[in-house]
N, C-alpha and C. Protein backbone atom coordinates (compact mmCIF):
# COMPACT_ATOMS: atom_id res chain seq x y z
N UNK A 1 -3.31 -41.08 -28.74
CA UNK A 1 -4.75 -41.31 -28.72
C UNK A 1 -5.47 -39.98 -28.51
N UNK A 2 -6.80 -39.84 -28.83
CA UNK A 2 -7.02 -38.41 -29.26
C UNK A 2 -7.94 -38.56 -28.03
N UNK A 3 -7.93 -38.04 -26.84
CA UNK A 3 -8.44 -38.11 -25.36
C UNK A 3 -9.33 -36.73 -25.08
N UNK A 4 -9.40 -35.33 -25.83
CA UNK A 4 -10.00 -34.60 -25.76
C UNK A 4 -9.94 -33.87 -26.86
N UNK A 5 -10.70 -32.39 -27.02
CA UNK A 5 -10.81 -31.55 -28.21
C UNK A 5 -9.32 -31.08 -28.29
N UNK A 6 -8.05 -30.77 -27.72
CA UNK A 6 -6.96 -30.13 -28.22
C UNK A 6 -5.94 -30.99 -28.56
N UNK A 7 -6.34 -32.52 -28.14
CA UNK A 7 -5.53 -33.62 -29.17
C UNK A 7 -6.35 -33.52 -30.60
N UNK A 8 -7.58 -33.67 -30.60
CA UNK A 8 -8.14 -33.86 -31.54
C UNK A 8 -7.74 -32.90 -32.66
N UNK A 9 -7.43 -31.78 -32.35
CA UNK A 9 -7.26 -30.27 -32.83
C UNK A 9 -5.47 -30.72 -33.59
N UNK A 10 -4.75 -31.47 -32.59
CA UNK A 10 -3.73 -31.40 -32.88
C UNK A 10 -3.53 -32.53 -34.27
N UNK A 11 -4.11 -33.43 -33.95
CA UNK A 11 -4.09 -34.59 -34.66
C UNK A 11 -4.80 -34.14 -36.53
N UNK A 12 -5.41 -33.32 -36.43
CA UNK A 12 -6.18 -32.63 -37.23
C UNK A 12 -4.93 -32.18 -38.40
N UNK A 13 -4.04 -31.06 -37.41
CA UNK A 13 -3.22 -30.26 -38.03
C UNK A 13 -2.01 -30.77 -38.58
N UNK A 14 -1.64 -31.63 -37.82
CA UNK A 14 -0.45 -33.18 -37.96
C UNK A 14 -0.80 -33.74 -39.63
N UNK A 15 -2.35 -34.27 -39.37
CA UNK A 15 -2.60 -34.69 -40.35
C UNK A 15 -2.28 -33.94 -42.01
N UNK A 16 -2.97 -32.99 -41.69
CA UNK A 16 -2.94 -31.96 -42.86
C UNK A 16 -1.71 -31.52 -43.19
N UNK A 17 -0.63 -31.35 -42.32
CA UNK A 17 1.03 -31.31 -42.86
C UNK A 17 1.45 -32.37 -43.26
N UNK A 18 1.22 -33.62 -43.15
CA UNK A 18 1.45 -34.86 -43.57
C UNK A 18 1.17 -34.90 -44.85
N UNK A 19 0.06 -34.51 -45.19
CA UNK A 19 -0.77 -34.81 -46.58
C UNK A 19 -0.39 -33.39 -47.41
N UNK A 20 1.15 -32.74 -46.67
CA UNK A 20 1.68 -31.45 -47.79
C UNK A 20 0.48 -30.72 -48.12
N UNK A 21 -0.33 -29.92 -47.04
CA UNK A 21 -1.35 -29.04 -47.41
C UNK A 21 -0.96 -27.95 -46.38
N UNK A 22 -0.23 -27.19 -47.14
CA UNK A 22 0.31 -25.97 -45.84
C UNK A 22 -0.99 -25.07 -46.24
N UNK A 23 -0.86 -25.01 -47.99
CA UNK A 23 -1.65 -23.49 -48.12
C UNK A 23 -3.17 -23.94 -47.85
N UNK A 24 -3.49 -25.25 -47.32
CA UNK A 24 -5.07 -25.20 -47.62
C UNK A 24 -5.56 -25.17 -45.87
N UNK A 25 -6.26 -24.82 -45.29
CA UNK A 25 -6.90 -24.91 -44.27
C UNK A 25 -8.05 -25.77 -44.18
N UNK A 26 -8.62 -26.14 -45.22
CA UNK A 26 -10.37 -27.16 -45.39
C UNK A 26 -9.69 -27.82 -46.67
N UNK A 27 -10.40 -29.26 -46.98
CA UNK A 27 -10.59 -30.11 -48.18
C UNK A 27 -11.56 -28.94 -49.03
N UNK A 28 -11.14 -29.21 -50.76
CA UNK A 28 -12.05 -28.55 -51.62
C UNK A 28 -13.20 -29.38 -50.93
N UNK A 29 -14.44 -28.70 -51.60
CA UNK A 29 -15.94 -29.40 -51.65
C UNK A 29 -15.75 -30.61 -52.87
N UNK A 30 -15.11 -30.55 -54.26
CA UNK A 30 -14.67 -31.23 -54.98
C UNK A 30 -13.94 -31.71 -54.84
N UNK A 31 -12.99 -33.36 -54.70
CA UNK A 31 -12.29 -33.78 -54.37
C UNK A 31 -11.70 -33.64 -53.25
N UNK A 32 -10.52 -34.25 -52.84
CA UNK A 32 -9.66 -34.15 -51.36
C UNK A 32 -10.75 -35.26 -50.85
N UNK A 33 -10.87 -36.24 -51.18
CA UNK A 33 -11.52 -37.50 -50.47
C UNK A 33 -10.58 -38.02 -49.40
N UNK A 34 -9.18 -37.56 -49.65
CA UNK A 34 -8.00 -39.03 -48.77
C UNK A 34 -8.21 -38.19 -47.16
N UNK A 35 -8.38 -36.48 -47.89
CA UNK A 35 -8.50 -35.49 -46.69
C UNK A 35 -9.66 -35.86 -45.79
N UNK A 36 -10.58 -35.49 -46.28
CA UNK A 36 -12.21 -36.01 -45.83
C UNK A 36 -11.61 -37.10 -45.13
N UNK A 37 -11.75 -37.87 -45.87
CA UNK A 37 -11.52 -39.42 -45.00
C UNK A 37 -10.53 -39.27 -43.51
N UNK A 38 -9.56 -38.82 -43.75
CA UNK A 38 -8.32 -38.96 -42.83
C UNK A 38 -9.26 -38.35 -41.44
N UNK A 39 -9.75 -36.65 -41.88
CA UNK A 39 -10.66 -35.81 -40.65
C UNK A 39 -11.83 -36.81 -40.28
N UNK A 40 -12.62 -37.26 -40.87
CA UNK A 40 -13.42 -38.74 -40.56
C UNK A 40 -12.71 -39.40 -39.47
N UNK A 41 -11.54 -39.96 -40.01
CA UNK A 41 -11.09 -41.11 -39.12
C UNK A 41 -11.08 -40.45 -37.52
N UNK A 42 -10.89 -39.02 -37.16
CA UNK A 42 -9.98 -38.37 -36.28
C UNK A 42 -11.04 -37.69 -35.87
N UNK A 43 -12.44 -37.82 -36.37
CA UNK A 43 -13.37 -37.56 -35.67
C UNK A 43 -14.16 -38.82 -35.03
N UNK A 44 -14.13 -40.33 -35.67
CA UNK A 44 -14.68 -41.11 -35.46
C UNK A 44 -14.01 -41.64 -33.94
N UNK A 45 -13.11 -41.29 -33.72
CA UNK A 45 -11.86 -41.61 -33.05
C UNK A 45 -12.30 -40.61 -32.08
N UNK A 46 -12.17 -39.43 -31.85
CA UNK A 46 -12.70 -38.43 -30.80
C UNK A 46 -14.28 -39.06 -29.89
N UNK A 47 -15.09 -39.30 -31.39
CA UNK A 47 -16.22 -39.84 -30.68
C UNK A 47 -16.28 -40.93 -29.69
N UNK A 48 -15.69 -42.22 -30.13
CA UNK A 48 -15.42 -43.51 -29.34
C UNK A 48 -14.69 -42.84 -27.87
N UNK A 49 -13.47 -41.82 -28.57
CA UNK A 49 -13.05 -41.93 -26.72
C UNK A 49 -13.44 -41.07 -26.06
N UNK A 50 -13.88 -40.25 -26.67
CA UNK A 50 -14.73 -38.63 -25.34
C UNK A 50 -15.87 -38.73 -25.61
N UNK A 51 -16.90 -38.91 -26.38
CA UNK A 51 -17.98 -38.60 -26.25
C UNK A 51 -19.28 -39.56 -25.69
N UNK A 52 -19.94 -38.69 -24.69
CA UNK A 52 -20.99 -39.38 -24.09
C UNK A 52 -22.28 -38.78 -24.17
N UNK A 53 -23.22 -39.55 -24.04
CA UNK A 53 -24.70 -39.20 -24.22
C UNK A 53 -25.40 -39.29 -25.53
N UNK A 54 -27.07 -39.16 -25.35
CA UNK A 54 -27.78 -39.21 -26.34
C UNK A 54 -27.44 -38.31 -27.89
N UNK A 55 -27.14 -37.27 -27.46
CA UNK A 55 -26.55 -36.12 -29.23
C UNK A 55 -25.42 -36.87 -28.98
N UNK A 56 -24.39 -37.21 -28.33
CA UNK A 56 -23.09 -37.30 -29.00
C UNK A 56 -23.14 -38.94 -29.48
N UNK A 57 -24.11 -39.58 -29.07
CA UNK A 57 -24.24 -41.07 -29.97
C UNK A 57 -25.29 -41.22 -31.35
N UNK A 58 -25.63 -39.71 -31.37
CA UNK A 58 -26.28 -39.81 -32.94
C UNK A 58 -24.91 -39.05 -33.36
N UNK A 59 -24.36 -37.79 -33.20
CA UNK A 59 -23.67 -37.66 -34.14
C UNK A 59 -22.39 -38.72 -34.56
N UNK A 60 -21.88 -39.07 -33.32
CA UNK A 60 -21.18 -40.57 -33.40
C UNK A 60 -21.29 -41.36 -34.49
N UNK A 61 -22.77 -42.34 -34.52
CA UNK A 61 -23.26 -42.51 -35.62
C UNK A 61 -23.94 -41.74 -36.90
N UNK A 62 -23.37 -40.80 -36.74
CA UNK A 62 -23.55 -40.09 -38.41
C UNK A 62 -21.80 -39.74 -38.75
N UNK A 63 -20.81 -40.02 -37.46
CA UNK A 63 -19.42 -39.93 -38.53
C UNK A 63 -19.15 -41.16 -38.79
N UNK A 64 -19.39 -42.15 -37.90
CA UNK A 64 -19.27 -43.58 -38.41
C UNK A 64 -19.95 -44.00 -39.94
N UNK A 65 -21.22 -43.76 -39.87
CA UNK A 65 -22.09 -44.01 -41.40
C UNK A 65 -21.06 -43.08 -42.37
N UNK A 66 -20.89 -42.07 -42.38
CA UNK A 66 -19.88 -41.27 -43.69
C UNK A 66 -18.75 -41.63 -43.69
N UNK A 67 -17.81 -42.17 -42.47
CA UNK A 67 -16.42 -43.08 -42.26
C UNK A 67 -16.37 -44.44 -43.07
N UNK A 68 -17.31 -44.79 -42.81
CA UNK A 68 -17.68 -46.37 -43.52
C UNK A 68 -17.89 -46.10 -44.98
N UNK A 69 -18.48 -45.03 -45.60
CA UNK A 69 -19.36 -45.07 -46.94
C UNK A 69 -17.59 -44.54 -47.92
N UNK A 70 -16.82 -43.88 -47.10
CA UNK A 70 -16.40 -43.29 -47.61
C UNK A 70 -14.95 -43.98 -48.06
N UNK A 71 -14.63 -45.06 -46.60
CA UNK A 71 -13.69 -46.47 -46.39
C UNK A 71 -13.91 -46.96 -47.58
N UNK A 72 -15.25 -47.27 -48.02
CA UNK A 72 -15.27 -48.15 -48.86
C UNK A 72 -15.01 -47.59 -50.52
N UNK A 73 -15.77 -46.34 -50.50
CA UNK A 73 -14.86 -45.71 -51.90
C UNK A 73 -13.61 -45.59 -52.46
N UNK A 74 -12.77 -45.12 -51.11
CA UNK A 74 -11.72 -45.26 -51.42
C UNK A 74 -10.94 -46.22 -51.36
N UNK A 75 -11.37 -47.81 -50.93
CA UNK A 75 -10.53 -48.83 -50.60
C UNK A 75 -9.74 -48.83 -48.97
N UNK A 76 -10.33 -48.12 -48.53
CA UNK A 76 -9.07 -48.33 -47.49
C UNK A 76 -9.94 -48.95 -46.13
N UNK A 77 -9.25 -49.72 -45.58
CA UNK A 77 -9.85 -50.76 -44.61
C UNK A 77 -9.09 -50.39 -43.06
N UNK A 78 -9.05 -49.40 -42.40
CA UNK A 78 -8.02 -48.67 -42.07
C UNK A 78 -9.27 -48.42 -40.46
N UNK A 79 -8.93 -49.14 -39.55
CA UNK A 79 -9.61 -48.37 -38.43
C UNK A 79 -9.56 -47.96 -37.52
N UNK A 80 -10.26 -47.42 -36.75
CA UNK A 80 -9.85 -46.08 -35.42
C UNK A 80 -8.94 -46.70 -34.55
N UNK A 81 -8.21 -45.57 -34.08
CA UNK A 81 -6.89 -45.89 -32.87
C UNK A 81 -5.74 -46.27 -33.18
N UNK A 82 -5.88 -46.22 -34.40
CA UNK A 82 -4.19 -47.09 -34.47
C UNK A 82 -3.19 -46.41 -35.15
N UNK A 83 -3.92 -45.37 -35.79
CA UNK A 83 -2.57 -44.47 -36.00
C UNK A 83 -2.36 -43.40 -34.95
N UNK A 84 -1.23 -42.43 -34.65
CA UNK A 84 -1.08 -41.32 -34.18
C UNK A 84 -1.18 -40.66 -35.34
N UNK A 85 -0.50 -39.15 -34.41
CA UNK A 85 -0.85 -38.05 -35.56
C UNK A 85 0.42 -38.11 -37.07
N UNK A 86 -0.19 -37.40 -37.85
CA UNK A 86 0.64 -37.22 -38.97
C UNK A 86 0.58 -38.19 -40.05
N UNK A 87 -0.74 -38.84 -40.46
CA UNK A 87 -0.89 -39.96 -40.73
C UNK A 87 -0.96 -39.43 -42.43
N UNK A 88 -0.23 -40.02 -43.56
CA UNK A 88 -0.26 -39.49 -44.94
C UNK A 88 -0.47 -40.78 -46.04
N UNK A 89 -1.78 -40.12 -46.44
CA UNK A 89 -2.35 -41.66 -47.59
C UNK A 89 -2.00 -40.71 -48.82
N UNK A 90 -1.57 -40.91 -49.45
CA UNK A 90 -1.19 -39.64 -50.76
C UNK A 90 -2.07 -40.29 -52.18
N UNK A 91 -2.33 -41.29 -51.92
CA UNK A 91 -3.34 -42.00 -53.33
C UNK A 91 -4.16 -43.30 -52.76
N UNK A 92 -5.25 -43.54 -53.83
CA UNK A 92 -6.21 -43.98 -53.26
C UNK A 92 -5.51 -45.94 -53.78
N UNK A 93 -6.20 -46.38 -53.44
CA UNK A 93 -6.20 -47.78 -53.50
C UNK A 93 -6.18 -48.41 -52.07
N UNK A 94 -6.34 -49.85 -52.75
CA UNK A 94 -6.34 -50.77 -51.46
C UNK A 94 -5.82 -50.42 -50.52
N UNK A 95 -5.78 -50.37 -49.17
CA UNK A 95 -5.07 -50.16 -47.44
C UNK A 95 -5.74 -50.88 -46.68
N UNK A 96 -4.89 -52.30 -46.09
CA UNK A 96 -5.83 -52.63 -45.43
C UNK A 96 -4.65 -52.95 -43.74
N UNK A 97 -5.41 -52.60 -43.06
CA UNK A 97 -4.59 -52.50 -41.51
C UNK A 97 -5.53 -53.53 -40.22
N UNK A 98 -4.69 -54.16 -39.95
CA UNK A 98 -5.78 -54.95 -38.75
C UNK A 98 -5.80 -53.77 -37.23
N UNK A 99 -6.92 -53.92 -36.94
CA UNK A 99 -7.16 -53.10 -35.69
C UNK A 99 -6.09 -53.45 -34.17
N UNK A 100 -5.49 -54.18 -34.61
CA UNK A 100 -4.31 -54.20 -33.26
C UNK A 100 -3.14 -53.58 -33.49
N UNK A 101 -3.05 -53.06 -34.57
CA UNK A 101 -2.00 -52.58 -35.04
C UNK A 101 -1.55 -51.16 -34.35
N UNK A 102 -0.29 -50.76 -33.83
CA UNK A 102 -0.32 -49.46 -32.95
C UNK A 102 0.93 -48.75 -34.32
N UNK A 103 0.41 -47.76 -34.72
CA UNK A 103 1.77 -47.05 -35.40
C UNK A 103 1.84 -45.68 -34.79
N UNK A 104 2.73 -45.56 -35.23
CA UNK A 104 3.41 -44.33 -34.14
C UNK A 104 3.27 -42.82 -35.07
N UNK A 105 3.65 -41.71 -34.94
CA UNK A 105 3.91 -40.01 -35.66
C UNK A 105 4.24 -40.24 -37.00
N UNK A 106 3.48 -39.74 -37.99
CA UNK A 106 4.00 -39.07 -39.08
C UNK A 106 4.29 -40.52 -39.92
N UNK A 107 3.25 -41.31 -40.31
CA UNK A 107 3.25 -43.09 -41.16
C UNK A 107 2.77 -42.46 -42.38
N UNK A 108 3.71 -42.48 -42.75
CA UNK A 108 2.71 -42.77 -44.84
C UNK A 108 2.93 -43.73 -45.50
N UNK A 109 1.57 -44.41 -45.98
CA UNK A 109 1.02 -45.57 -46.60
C UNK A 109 0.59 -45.08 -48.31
N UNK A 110 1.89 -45.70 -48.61
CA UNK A 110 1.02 -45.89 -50.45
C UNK A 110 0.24 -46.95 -50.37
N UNK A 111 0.08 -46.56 -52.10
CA UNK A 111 -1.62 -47.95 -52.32
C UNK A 111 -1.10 -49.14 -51.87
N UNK A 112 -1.92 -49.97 -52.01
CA UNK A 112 -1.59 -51.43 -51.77
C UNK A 112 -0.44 -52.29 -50.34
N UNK A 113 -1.28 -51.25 -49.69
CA UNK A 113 -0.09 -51.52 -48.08
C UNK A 113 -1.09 -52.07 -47.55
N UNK A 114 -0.54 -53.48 -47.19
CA UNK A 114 -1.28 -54.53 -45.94
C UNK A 114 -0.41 -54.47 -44.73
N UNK A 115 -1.08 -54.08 -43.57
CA UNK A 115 -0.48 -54.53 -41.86
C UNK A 115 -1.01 -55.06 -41.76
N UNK A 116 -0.61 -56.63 -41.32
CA UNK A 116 -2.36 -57.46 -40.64
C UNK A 116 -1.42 -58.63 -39.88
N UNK A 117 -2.67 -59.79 -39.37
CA UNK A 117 -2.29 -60.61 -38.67
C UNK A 117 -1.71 -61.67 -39.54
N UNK A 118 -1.48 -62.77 -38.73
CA UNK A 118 -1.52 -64.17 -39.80
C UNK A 118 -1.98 -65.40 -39.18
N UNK A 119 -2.19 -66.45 -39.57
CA UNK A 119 -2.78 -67.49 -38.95
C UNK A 119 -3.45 -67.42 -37.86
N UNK A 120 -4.45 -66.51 -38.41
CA UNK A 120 -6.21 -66.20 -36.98
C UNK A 120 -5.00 -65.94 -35.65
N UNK A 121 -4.22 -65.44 -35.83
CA UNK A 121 -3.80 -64.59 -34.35
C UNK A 121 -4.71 -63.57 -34.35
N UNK A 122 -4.53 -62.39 -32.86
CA UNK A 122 -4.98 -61.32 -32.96
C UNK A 122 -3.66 -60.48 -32.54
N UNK A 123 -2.61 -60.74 -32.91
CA UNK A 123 -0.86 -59.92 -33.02
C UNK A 123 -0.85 -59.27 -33.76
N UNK A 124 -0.36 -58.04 -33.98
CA UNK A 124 -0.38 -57.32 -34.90
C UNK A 124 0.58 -56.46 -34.80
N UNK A 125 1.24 -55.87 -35.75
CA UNK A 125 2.46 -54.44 -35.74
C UNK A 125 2.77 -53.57 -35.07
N UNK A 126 3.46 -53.41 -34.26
CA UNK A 126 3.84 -52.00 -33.76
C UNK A 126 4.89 -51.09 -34.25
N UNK A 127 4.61 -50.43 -34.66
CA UNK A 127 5.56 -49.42 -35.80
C UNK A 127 5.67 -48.15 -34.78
N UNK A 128 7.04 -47.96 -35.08
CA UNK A 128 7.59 -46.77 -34.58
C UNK A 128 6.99 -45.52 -35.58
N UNK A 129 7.60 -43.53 -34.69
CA UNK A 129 7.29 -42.68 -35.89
C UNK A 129 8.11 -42.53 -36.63
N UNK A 130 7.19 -42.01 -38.08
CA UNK A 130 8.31 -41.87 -39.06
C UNK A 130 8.44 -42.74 -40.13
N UNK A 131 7.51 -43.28 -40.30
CA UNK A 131 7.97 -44.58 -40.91
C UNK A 131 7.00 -44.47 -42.65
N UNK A 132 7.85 -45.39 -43.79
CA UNK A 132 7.73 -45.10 -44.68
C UNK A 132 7.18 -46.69 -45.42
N UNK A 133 5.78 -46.31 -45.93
CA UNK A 133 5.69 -48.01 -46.86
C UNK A 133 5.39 -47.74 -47.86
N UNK A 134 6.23 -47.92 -48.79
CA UNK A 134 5.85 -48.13 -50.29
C UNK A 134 5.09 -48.76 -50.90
N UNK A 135 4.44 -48.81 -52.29
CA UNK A 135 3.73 -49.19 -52.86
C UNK A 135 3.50 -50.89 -52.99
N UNK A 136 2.45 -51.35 -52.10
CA UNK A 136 2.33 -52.54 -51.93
C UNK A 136 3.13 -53.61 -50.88
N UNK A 137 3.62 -53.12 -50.01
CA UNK A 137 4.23 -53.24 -48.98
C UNK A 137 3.47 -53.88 -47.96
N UNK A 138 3.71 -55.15 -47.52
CA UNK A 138 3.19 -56.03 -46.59
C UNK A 138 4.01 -56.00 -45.76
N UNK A 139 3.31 -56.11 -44.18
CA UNK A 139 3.85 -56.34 -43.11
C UNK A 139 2.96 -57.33 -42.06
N UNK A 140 3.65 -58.19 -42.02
CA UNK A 140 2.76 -59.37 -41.53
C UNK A 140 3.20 -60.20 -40.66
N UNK A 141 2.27 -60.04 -39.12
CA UNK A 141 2.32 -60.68 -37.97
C UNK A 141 2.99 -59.69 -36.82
N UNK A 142 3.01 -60.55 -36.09
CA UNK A 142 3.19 -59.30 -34.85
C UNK A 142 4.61 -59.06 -34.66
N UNK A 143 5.20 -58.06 -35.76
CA UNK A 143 6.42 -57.57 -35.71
C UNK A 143 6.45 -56.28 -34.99
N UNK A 144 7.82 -55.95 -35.20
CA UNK A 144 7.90 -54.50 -34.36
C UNK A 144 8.97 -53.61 -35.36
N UNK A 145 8.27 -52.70 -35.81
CA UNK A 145 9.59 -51.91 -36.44
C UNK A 145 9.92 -50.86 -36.12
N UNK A 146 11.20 -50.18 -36.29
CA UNK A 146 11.77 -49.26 -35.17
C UNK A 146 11.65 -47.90 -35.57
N UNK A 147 11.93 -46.53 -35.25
CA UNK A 147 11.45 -45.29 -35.89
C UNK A 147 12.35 -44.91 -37.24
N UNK A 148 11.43 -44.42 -37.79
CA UNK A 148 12.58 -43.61 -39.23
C UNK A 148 12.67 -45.03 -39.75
N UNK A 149 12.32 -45.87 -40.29
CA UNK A 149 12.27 -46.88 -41.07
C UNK A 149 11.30 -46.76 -42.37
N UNK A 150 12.42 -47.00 -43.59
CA UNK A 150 11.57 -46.92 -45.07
C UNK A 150 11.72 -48.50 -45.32
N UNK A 151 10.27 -49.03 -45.98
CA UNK A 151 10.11 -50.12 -46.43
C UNK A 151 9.55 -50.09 -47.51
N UNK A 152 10.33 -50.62 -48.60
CA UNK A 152 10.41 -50.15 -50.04
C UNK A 152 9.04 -51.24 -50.62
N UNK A 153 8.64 -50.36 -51.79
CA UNK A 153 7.30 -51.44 -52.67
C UNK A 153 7.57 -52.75 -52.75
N UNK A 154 6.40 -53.22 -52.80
CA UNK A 154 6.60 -54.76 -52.49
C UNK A 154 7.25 -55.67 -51.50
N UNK A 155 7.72 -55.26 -51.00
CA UNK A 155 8.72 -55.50 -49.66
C UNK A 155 7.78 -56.58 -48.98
N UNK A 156 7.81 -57.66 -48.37
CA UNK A 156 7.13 -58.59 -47.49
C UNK A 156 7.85 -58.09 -45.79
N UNK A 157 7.56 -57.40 -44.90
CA UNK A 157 8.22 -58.26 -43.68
C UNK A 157 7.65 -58.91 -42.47
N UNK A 158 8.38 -59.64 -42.10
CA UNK A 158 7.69 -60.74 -41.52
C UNK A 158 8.21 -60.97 -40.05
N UNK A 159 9.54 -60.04 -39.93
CA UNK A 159 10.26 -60.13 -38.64
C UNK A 159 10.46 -58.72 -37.80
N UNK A 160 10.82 -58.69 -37.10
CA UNK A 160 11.69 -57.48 -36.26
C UNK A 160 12.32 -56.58 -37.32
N UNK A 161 12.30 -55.07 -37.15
CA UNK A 161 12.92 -54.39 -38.16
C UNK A 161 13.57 -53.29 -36.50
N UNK A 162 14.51 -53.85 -36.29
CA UNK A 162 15.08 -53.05 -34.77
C UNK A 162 16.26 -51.67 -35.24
N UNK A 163 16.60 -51.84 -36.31
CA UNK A 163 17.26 -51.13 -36.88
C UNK A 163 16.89 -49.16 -36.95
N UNK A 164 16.93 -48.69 -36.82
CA UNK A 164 16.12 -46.71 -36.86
C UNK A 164 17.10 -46.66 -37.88
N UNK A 165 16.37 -46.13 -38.80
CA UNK A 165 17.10 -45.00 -40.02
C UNK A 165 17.48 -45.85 -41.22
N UNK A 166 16.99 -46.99 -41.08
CA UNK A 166 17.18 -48.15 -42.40
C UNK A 166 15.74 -48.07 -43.23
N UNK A 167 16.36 -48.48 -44.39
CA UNK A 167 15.46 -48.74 -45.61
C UNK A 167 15.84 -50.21 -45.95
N UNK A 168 14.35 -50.81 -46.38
CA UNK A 168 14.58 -52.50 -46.18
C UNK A 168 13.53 -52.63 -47.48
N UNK A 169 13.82 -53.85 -47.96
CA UNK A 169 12.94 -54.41 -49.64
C UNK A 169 13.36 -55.46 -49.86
N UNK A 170 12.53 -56.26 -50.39
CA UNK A 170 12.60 -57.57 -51.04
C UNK A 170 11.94 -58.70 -50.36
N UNK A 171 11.41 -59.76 -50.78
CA UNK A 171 10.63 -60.86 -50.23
C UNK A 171 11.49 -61.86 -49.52
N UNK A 172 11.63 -62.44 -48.43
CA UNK A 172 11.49 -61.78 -47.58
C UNK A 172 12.06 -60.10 -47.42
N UNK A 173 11.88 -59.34 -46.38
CA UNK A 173 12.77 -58.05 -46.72
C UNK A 173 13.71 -58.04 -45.80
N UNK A 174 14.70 -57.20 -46.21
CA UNK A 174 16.17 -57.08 -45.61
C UNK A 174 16.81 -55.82 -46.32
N UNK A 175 17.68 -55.47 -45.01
CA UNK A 175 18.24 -53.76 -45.22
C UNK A 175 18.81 -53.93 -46.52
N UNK A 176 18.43 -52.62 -47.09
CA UNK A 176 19.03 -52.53 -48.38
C UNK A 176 19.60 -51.25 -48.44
N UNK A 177 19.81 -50.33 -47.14
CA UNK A 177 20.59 -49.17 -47.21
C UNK A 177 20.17 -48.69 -45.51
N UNK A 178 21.19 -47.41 -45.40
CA UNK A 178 21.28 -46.58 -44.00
C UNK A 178 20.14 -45.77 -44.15
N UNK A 179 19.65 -45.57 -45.08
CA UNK A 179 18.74 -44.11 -45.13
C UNK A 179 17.32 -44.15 -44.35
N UNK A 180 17.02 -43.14 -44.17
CA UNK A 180 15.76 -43.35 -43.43
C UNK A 180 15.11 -42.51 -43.68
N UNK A 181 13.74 -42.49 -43.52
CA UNK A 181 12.62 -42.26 -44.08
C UNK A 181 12.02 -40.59 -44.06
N UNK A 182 12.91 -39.78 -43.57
CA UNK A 182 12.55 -38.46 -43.92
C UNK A 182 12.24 -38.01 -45.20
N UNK A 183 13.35 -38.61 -46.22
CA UNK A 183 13.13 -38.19 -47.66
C UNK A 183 12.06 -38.17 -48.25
N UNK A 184 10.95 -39.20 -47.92
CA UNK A 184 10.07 -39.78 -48.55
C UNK A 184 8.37 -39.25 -47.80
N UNK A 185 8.72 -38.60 -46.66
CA UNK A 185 7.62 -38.00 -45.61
C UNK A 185 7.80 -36.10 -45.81
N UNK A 186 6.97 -35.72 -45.62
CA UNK A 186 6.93 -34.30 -45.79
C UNK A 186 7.74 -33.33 -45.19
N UNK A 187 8.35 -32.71 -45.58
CA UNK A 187 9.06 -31.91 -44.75
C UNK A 187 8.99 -31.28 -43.80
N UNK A 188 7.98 -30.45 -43.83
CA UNK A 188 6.97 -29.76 -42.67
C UNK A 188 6.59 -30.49 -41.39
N UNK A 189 6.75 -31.93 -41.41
CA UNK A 189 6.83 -32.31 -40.04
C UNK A 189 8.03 -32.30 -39.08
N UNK A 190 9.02 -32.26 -39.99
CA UNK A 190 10.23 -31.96 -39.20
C UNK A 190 10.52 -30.56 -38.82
N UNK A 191 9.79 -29.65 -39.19
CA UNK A 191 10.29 -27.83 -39.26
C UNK A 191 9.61 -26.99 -37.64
């Protein structure tokens, strides 16, 4: 949780190795929306938990208004607190995450990844770090999955994934190998 300016700082830099940007220090002014967005989230997030008073609840609400405008361009339904650092959206499309959801270091979400509840609970995912969801990858109800876990496109899961260092796919999903999810996450977070 980003509790002052040198988490915030950290969470920043996490991010940006996640999203394989060693050589860049800033988003272009042209494009890098997933970037924008991600520093959004990790400022909107700073604001809610450190900041107090009259300036820090207008600027508050001026990262929230560009967080929101910008959620919605890109599809992603994705809100404060629930990721840690190292968080990697690599393309735009649908993302949609329920706010109880806790994921842990270094999560990358392709398009079309749902975490959410089910039947009007308010339960939701707790994901270890490390962890890998492929393209269109549902995870649904208040499961728990364990660190270094890849969950392949389309994949439904619906249970406990207690396993570290497995890769799992198919409706329902179930291990479909030992490997785990470094391959598929940036390298630079491990170095």
């Amino acid at each position: 949780m980003i509790d002052n300016k040198e988490a915030l700082r950290r969470y920043l830099e996490q991010d940006r190795l996640a999203l394989n940007r060693q050589q860049d220090k800033r988003p272009k002014v042209f494009g890098d929306e997933i970037w924008k967005f991600e520093i959004l989230l990790r400022k909107v997030e700073y604001d809610i938990n450190c900041r107090r008073g009259l300036p820090a609840l207008l600027v508050g609400k001026y990262h929230k208004f560009r967080f929101h405008r910008l959620s919605v361009k890109l599809g992603f339904t994705i809100p404060p607190n629930v990721f840690r650092e190292g968080l990697a959206i690599p393309h735009y499309g649908t993302i949609v995450v329920h706010g109880n959801t806790r994921a842990g270091r270094n999560c990358r979400l392709q398009e079309g990844v749902t975490i959410g509840a089910v039947n009007g609970s308010h339960d939701a995912a707790v994901i270890g770090d490390n962890c890998y969801f492929g393209s269109g990858a549902k995870i649904l109800g208040a499961v728990t999955i364990a660190d270094d876990v890849a969950v392949g496109a389309g994949a439904v899961v619906t249970k406990d994934i207690t396993e570290a260092g497995t890769t799992w796919g198919g409706v329902p999903a179930r291990k479909i190998s030992d490997n785990n999810s470094h391959g598929s996450l940036c390298s630079a977070l491990f170095s």
